[in-house]
C-alpha atoms as a PDB file:
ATOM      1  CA  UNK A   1       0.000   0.000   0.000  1.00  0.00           C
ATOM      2  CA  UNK A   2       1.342   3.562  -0.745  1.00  0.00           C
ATOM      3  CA  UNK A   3      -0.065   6.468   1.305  1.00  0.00           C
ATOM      4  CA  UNK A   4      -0.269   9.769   0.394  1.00  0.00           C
ATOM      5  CA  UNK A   5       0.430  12.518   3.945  1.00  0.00           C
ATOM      6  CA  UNK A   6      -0.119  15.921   3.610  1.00  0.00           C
ATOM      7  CA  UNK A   7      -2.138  18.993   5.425  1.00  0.00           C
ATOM      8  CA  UNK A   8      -1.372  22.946   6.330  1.00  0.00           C
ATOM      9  CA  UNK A   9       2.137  24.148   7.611  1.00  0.00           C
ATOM     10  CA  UNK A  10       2.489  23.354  11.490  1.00  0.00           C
ATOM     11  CA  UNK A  11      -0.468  20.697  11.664  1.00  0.00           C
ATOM     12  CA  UNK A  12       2.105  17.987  12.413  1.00  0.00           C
ATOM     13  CA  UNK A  13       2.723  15.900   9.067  1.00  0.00           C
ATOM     14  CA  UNK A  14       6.298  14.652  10.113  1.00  0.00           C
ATOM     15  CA  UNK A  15       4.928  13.578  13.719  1.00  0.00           C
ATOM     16  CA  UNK A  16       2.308  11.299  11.907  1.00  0.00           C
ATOM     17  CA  UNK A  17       5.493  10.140   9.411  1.00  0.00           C
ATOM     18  CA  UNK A  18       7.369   9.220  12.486  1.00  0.00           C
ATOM     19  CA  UNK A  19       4.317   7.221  14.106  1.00  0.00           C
ATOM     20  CA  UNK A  20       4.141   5.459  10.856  1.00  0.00           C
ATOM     21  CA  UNK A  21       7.737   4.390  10.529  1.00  0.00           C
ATOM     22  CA  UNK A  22       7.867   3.341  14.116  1.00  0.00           C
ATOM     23  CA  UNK A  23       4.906   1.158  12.814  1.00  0.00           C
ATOM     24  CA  UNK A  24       7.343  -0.307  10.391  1.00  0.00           C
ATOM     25  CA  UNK A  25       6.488   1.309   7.293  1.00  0.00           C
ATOM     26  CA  UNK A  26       8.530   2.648   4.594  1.00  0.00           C
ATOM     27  CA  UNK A  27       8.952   6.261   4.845  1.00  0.00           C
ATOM     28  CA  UNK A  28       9.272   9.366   2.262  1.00  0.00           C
ATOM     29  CA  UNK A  29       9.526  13.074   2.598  1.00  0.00           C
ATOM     30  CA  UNK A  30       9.552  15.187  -0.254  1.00  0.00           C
ATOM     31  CA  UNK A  31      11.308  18.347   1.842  1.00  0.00           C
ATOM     32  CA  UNK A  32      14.147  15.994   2.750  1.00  0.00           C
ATOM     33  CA  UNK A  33      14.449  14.432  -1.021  1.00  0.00           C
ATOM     34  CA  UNK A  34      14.392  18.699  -1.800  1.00  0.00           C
ATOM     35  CA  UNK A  35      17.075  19.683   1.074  1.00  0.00           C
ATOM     36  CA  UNK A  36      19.213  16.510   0.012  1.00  0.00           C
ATOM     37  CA  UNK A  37      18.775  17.910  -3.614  1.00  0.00           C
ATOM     38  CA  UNK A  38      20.112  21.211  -2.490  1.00  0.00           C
ATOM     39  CA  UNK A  39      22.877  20.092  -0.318  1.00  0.00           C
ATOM     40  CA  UNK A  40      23.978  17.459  -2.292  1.00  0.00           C
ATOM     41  CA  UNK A  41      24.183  20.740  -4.957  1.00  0.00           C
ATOM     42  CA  UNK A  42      22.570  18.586  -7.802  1.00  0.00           C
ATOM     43  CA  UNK A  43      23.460  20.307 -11.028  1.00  0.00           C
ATOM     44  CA  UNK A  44      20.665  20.744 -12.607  1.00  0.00           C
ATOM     45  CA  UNK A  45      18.875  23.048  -9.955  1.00  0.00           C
ATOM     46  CA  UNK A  46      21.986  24.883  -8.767  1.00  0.00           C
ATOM     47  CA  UNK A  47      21.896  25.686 -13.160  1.00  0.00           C
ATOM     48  CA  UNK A  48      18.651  26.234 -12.874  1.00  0.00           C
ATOM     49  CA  UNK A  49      18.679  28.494  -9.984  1.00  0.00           C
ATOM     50  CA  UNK A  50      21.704  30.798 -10.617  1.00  0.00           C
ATOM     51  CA  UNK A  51      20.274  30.881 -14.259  1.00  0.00           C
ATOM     52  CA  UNK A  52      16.951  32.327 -12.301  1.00  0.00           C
ATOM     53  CA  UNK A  53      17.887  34.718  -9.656  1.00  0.00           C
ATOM     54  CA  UNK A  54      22.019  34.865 -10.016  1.00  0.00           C
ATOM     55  CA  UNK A  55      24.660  34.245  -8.450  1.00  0.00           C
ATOM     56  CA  UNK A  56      23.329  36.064  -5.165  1.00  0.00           C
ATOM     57  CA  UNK A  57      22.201  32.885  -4.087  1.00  0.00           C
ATOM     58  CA  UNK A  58      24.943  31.430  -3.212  1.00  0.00           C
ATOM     59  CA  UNK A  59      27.451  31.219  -0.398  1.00  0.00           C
ATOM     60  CA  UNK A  60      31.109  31.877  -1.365  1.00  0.00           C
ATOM     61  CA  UNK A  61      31.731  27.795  -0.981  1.00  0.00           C
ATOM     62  CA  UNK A  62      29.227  27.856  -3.725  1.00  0.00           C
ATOM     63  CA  UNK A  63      26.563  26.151  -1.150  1.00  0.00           C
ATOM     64  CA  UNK A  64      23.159  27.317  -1.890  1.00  0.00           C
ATOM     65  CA  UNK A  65      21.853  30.011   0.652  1.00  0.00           C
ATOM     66  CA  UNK A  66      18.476  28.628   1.150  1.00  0.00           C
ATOM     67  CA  UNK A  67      17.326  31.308   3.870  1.00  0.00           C
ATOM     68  CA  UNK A  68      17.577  33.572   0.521  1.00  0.00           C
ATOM     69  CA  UNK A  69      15.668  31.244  -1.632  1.00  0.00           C
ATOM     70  CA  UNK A  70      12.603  30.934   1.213  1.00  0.00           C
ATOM     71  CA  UNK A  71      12.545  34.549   1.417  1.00  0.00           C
ATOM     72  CA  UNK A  72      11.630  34.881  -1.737  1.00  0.00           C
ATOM     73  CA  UNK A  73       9.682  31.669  -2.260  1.00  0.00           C
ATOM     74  CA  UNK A  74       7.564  32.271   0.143  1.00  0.00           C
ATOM     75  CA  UNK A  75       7.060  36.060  -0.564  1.00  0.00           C
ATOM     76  CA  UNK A  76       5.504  35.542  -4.356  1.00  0.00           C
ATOM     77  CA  UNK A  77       3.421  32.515  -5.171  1.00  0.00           C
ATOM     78  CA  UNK A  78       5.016  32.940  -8.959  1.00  0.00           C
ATOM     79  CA  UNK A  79       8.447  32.286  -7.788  1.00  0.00           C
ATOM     80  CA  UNK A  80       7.498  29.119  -5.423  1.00  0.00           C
ATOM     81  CA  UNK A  81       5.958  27.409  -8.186  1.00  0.00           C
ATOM     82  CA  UNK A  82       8.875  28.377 -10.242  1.00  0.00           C
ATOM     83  CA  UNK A  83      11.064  26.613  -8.362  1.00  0.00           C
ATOM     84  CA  UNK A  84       8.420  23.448  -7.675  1.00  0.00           C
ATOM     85  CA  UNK A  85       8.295  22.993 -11.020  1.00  0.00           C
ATOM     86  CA  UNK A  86      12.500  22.399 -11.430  1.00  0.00           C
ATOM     87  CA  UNK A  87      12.340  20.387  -7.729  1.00  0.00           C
ATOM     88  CA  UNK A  88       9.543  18.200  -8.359  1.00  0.00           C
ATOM     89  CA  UNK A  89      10.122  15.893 -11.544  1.00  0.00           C
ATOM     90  CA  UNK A  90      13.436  14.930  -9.243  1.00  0.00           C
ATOM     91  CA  UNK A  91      11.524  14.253  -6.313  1.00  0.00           C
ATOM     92  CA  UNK A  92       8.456  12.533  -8.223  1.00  0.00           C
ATOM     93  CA  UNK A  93      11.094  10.184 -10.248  1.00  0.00           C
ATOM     94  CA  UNK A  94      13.076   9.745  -6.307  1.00  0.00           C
ATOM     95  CA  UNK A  95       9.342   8.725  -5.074  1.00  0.00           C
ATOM     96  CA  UNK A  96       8.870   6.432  -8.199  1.00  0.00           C
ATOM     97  CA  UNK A  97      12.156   4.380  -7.756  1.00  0.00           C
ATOM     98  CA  UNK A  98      11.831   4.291  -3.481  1.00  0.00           C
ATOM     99  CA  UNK A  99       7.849   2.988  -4.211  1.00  0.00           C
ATOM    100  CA  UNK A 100       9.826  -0.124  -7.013  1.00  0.00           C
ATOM    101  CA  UNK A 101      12.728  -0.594  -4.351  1.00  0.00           C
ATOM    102  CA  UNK A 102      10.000  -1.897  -1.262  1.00  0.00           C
ATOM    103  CA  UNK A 103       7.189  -2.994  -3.739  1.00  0.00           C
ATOM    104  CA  UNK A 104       4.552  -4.864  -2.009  1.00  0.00           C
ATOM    105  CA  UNK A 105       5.577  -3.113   0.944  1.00  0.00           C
ATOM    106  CA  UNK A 106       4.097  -0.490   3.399  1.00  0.00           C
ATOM    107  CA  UNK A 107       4.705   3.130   2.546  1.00  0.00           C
ATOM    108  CA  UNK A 108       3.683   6.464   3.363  1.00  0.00           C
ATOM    109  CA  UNK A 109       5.104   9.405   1.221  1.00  0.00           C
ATOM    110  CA  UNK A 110       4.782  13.045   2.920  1.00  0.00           C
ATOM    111  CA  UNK A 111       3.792  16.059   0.581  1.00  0.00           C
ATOM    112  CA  UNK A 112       2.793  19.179   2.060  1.00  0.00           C
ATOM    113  CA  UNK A 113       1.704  20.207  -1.878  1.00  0.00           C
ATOM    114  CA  UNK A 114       0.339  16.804  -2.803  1.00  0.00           C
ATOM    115  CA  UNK A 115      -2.975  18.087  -4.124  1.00  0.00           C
ATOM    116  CA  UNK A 116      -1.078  21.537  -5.264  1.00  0.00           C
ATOM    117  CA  UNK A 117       1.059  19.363  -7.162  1.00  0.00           C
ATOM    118  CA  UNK A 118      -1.524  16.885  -8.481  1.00  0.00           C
ATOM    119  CA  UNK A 119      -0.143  13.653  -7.479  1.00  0.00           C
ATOM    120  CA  UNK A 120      -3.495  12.685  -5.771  1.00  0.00           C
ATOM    121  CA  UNK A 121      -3.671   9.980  -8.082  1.00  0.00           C
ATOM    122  CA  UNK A 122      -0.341   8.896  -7.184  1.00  0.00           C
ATOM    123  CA  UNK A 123      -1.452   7.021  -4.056  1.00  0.00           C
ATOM    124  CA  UNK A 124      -3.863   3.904  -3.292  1.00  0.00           C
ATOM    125  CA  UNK A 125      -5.525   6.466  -0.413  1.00  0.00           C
ATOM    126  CA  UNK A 126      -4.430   9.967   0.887  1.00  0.00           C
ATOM    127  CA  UNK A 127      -4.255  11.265   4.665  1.00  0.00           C
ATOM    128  CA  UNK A 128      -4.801  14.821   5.560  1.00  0.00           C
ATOM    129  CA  UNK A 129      -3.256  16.223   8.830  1.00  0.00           C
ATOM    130  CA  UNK A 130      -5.583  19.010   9.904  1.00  0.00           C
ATOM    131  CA  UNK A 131      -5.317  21.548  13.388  1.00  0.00           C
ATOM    132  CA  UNK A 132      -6.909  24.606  13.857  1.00  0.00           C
ATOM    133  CA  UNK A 133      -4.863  27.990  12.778  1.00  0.00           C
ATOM    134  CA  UNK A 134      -4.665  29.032  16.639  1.00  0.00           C
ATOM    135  CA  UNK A 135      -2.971  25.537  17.321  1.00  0.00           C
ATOM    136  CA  UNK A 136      -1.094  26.081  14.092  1.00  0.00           C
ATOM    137  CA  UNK A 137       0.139  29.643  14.955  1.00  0.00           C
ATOM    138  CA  UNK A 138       1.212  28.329  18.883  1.00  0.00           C
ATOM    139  CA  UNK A 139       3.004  25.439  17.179  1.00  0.00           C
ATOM    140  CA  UNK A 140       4.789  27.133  14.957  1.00  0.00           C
ATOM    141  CA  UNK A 141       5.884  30.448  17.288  1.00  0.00           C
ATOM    142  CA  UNK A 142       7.677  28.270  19.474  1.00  0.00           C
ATOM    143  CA  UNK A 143       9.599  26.943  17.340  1.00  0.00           C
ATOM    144  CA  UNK A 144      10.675  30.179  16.046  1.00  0.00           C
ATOM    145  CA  UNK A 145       8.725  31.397  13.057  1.00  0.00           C
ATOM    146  CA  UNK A 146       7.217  34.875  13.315  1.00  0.00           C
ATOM    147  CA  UNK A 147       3.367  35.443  12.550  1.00  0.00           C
ATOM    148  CA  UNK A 148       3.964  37.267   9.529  1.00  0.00           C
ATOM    149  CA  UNK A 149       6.490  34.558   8.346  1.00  0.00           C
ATOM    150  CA  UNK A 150       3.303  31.964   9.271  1.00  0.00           C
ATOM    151  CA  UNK A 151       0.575  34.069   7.514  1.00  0.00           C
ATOM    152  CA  UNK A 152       2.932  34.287   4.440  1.00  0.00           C
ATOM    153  CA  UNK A 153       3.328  30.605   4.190  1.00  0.00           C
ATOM    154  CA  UNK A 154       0.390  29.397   5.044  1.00  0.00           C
ATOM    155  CA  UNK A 155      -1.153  31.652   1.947  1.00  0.00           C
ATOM    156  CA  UNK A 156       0.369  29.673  -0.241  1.00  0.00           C
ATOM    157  CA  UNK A 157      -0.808  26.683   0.636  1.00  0.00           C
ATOM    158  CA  UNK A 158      -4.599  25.005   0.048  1.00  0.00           C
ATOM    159  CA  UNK A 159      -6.683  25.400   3.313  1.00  0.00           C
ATOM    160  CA  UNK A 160      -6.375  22.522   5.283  1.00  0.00           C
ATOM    161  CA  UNK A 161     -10.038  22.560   5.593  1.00  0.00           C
ATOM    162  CA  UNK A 162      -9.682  21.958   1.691  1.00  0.00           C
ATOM    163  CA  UNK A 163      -7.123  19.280   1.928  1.00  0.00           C
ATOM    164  CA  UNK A 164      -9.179  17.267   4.768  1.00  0.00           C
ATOM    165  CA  UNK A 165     -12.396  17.594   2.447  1.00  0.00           C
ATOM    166  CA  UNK A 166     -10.374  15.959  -0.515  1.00  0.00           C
ATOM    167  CA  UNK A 167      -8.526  13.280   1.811  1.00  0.00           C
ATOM    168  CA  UNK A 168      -9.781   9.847   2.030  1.00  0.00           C
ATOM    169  CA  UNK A 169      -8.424   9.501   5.474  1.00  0.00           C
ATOM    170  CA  UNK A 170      -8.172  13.200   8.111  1.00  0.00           C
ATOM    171  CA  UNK A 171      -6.260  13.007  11.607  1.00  0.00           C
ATOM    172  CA  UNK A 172      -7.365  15.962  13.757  1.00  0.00           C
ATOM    173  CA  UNK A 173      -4.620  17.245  15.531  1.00  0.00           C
ATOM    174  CA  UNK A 174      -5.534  19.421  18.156  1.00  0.00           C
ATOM    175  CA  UNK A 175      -4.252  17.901  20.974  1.00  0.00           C
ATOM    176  CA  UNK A 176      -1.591  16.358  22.645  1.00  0.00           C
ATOM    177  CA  UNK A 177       1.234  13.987  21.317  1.00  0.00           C
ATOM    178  CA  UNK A 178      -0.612  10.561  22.687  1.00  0.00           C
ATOM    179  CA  UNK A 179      -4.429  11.592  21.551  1.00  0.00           C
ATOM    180  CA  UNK A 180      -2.025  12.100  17.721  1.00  0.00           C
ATOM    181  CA  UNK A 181      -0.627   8.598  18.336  1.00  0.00           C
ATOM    182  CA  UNK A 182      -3.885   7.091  18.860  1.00  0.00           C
ATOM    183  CA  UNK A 183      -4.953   8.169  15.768  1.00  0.00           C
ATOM    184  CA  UNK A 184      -2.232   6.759  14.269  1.00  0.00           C
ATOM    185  CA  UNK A 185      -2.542   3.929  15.883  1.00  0.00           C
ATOM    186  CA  UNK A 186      -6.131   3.289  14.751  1.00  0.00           C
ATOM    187  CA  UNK A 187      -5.173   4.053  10.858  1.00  0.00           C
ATOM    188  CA  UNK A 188      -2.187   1.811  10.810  1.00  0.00           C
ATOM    189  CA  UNK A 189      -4.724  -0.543  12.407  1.00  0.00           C
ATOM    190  CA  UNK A 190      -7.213   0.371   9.655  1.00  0.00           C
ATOM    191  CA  UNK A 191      -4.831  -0.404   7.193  1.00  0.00           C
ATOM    192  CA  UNK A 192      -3.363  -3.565   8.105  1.00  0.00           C
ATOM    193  CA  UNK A 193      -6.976  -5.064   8.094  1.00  0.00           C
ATOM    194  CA  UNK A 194      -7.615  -3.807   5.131  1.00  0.00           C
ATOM    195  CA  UNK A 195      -3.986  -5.599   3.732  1.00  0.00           C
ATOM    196  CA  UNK A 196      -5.335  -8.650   5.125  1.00  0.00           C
ATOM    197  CA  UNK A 197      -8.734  -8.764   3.602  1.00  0.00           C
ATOM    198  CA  UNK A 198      -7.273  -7.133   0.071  1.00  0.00           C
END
């Protein structure tokens, strides 16, 4: 079975990815294939980028400065689907070869633009991690994001409201670290029936 995890910025998607992997399924993120695409300088986005914005980019080492490229990412809608649209064939074809490597196997692939994207079809069913956007906001201060710096994201997303509609599968997240896990719990229950009976 391949699963499909996404929802709004700060409703917990990599807690439920960790829940799921300690459940002993396969795990994918498509902001860690993108950061190991950056670090790992892969040519053709570090072309594609100084070709875009210049050489400004760039650390003198010739590592990409990627506080420079959120700032602007996440300040015009144009540029962030600019630069989806150079990151995302990569990660799609990464997520296509990981899915052949553990065929037959348990996996859950996180992508916070999964429906933005359209790879809805991409997955046998599709969880939605929802909270509300004062639980959001609290989340996300703490860890050291200003509100502005929220708001600004969060724009550029699909509501989660919109994402939990369109899910087959929604975990509310609210609450506390166990009541998540019990919902975990519960779907990775869910599913495992269902892998039995299928």
């Amino acid at each position: 079975m391949i699963l499909g995890l996404t929802g709004g910025f700060g409703c917990g998607k990599s807690s439920v990815l960790a829940f799921f992997k300690a459940s002993g399924w396969h795990t994918l993120s498509a902001d860690s294939v993108c950061h190991d695409l950056y670090n790992h300088r892969d040519a053709d986005v570090m072309s594609a980028i100084r070709e875009h914005w210049g050489n400004d980019m760039f650390e003198s080492d010739g590592s990409l400065d990627k506080s420079a490229v959120s700032k602007i990412v996440f300040s015009d809608n144009s540029e962030l689907k600019w630069l989806c649209s150079v990151l995302y064939p990569k990660v799609e074809k990464t997520a296509k070869e990981f899915f052949k490597l553990h065929e037959k196997e348990n996996i859950i692939f996180e992508v916070p633009l999964l429906y933005e994207a359209g790879w809805d079809t991409m997955f046998d069913k599709i969880i939605a991690v929802y909270a509300s956007l004062e639980v959001q906001h609290q989340r996300l201060l703490k860890t050291g994001f200003s509100l502005d710096n929220i708001i600004q994201r969060s724009q550029l997303q699909m509501f989660p409201e919109l994402k939990m509609e369109k899910a087959d599968y929604a975990i509310i997240n609210n609450g506390n670290i166990n009541d998540l896990e019990k919902q975990c719990k519960e779907l990775i229950n869910t599913f495992k029936e269902s892998n039995k009976n299928g």
